[in-house]
N, C-alpha and C. Protein backbone atom coordinates (compact mmCIF):
# COMPACT_ATOMS: atom_id res chain seq x y z
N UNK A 1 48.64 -53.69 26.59
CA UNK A 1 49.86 -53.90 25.84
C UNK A 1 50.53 -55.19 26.30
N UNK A 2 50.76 -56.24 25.34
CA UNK A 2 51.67 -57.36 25.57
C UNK A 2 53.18 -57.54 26.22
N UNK A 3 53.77 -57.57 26.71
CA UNK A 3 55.05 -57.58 27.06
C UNK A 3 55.46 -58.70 26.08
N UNK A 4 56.69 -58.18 25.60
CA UNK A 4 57.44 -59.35 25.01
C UNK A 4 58.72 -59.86 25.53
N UNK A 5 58.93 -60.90 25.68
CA UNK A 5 60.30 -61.58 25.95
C UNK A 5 61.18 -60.87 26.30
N UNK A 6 62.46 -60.90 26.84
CA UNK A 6 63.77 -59.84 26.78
C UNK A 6 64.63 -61.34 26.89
N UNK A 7 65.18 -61.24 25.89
CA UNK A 7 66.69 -61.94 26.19
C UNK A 7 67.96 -61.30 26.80
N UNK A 8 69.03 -61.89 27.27
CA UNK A 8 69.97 -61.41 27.59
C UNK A 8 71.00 -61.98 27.73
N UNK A 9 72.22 -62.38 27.46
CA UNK A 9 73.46 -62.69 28.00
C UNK A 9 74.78 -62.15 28.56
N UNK A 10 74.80 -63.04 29.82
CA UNK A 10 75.75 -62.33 30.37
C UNK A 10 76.96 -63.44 31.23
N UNK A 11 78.20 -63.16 31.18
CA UNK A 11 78.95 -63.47 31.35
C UNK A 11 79.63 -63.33 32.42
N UNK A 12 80.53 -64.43 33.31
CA UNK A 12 81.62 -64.20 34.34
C UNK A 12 82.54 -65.06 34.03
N UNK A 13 83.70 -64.84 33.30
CA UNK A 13 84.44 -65.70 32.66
C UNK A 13 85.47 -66.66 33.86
N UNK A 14 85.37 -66.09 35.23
CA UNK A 14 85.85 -66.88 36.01
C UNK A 14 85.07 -67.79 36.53
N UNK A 15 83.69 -67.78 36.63
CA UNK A 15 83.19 -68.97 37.38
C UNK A 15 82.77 -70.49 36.76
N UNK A 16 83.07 -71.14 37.90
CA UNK A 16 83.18 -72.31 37.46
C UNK A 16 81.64 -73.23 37.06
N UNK A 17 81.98 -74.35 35.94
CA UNK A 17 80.50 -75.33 35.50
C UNK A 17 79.63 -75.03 36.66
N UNK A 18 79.72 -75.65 37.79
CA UNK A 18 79.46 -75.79 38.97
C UNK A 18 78.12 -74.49 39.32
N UNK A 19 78.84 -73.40 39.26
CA UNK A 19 78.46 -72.35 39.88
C UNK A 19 77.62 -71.57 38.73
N UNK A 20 77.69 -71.90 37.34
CA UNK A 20 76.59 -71.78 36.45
C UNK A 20 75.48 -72.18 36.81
N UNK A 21 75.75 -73.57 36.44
CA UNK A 21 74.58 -74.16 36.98
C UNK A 21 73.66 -73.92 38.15
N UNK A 22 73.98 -73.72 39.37
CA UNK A 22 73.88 -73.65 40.69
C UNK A 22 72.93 -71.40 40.52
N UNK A 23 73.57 -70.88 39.54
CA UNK A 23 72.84 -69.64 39.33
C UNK A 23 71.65 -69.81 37.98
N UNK A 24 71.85 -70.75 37.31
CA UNK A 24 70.54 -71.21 36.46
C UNK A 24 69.25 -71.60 37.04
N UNK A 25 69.85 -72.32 37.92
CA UNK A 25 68.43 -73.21 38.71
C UNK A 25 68.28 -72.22 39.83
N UNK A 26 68.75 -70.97 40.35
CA UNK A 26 68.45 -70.40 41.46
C UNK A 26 67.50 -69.08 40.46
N UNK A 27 68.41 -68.61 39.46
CA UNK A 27 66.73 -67.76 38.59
C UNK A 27 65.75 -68.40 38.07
N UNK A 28 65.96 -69.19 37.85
CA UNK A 28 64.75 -70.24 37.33
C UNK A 28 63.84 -70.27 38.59
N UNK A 29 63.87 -69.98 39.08
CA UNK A 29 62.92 -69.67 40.62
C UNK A 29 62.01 -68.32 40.77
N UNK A 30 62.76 -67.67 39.82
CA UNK A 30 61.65 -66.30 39.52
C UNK A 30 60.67 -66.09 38.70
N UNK A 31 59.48 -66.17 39.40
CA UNK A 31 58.16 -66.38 38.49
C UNK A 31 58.71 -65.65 37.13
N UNK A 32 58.53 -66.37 35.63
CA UNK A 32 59.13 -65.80 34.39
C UNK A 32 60.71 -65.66 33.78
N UNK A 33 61.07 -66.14 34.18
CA UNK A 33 62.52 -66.28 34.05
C UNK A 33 62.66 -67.80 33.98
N UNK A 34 63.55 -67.51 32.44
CA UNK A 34 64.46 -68.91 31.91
C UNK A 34 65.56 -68.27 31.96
N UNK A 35 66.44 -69.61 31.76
CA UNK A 35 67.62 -69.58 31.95
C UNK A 35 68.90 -70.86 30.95
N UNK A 36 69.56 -70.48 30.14
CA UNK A 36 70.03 -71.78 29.64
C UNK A 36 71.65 -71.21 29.91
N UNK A 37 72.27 -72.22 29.58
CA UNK A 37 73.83 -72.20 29.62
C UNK A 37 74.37 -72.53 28.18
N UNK A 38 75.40 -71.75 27.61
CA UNK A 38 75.79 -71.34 26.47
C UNK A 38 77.07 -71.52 26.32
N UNK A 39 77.96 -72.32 25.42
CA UNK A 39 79.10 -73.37 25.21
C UNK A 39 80.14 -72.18 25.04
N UNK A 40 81.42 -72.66 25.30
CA UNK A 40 82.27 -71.45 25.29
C UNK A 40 82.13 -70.96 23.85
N UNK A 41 83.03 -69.58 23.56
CA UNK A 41 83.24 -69.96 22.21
C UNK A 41 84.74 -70.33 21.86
N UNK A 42 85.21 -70.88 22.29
CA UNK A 42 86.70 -71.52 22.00
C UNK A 42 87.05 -72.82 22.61
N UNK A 43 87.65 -73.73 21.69
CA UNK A 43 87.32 -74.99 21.57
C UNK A 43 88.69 -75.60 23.02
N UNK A 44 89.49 -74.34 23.25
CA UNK A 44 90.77 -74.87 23.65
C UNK A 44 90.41 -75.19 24.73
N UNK A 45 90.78 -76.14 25.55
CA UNK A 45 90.65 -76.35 27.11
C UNK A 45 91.53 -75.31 28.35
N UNK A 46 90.68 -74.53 28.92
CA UNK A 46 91.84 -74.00 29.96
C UNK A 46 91.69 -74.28 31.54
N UNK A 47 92.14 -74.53 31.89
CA UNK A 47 92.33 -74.87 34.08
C UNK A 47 91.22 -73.43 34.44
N UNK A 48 91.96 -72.52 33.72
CA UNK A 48 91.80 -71.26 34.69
C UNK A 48 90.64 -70.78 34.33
N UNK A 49 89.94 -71.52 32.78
CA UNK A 49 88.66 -70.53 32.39
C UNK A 49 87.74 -71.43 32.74
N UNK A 50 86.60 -70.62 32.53
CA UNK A 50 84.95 -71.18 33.18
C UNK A 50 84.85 -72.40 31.39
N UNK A 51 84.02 -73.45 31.76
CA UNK A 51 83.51 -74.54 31.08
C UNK A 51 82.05 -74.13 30.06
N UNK A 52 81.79 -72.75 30.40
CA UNK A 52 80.37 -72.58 30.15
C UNK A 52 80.96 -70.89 29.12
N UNK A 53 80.26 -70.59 28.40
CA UNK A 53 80.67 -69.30 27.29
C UNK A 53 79.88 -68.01 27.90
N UNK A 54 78.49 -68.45 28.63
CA UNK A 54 77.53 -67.68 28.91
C UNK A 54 76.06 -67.91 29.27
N UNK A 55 75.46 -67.12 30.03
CA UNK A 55 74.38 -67.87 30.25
C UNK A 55 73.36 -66.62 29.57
N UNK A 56 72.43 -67.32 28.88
CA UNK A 56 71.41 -66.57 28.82
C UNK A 56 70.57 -66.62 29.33
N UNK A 57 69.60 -65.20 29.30
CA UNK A 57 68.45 -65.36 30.52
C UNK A 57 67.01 -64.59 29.52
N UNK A 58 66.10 -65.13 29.72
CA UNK A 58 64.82 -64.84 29.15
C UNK A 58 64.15 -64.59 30.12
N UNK A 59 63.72 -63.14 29.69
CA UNK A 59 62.70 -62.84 31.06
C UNK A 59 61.22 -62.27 30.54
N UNK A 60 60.67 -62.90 31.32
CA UNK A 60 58.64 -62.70 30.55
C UNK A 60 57.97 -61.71 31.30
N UNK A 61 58.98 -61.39 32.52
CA UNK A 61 58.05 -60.53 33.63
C UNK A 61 58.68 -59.19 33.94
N UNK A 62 58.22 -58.00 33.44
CA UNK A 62 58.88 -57.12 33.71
C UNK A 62 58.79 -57.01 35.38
N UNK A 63 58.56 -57.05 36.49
CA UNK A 63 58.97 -57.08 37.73
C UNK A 63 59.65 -58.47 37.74
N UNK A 64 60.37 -58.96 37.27
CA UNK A 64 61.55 -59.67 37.76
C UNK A 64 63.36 -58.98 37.82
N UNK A 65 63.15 -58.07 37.12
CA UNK A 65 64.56 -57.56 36.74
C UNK A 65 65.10 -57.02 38.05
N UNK A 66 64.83 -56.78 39.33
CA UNK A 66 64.95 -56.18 40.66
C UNK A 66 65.63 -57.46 41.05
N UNK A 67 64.55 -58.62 41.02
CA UNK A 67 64.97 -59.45 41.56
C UNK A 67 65.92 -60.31 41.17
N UNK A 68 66.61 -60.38 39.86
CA UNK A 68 67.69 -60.97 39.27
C UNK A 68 68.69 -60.57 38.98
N UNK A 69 68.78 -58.71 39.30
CA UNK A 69 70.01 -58.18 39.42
C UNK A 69 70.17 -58.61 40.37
N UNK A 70 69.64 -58.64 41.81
CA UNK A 70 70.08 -59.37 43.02
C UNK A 70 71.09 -60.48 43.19
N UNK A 71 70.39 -61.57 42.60
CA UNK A 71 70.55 -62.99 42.26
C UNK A 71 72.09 -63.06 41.84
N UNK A 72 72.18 -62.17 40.42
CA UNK A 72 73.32 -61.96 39.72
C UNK A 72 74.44 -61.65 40.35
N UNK A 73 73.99 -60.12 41.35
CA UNK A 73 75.06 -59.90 42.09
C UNK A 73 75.66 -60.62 43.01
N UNK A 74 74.89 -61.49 43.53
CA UNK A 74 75.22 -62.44 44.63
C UNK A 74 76.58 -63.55 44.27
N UNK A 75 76.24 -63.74 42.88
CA UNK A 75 77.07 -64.62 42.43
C UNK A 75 78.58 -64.07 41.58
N UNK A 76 78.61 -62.63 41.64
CA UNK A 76 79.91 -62.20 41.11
C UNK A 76 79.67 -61.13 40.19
N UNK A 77 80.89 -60.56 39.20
CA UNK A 77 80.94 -59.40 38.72
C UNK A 77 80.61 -60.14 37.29
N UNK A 78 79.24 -59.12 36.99
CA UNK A 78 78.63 -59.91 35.52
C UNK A 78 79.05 -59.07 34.74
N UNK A 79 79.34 -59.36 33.24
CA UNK A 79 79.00 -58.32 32.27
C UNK A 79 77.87 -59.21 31.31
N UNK A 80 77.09 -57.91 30.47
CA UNK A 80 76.00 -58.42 29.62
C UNK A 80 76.74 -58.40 28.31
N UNK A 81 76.97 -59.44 27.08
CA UNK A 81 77.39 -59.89 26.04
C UNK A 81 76.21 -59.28 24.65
């Protein structure tokens, strides 16, 4: 049986460009796992909100999901979108 893709997005509306990024390129380290960054959806500028809307994550390997709830948690309180 083929495995297919799983997309996912998930969100921490406090963290900053910075720290997107910095959790993109750290799953991107798990054999099968992509990762892109996803534009807010509101055009307004705020101090206090994150620069980024969401990140999505594509995963090809079903034994990665152990290892990227990890990852995730490390970096703060996620929700999936």
């Amino acid at each position: 049986m083929e495995n297919c893709p799983v997309t996912l997005q998930v969100q921490y509306p406090q963290l900053s460009l910075t720290g997107y990024r910095e959790l993109a390129a750290h799953v991107q380290q798990v054999p099968g796992v992509g990762a892109r960054l996803l534009p807010p959806s509101t055009e307004a500028f705020a101090y206090e909100a994150s620069q980024v809307g969401a990140l999505e994550l594509t995963v090809n390997n079903p034994q990665a999901g152990d290892r990227l709830a990890q990852i995730l948690s490390h970096y703060g309180p996620w929700e999936q979108i």
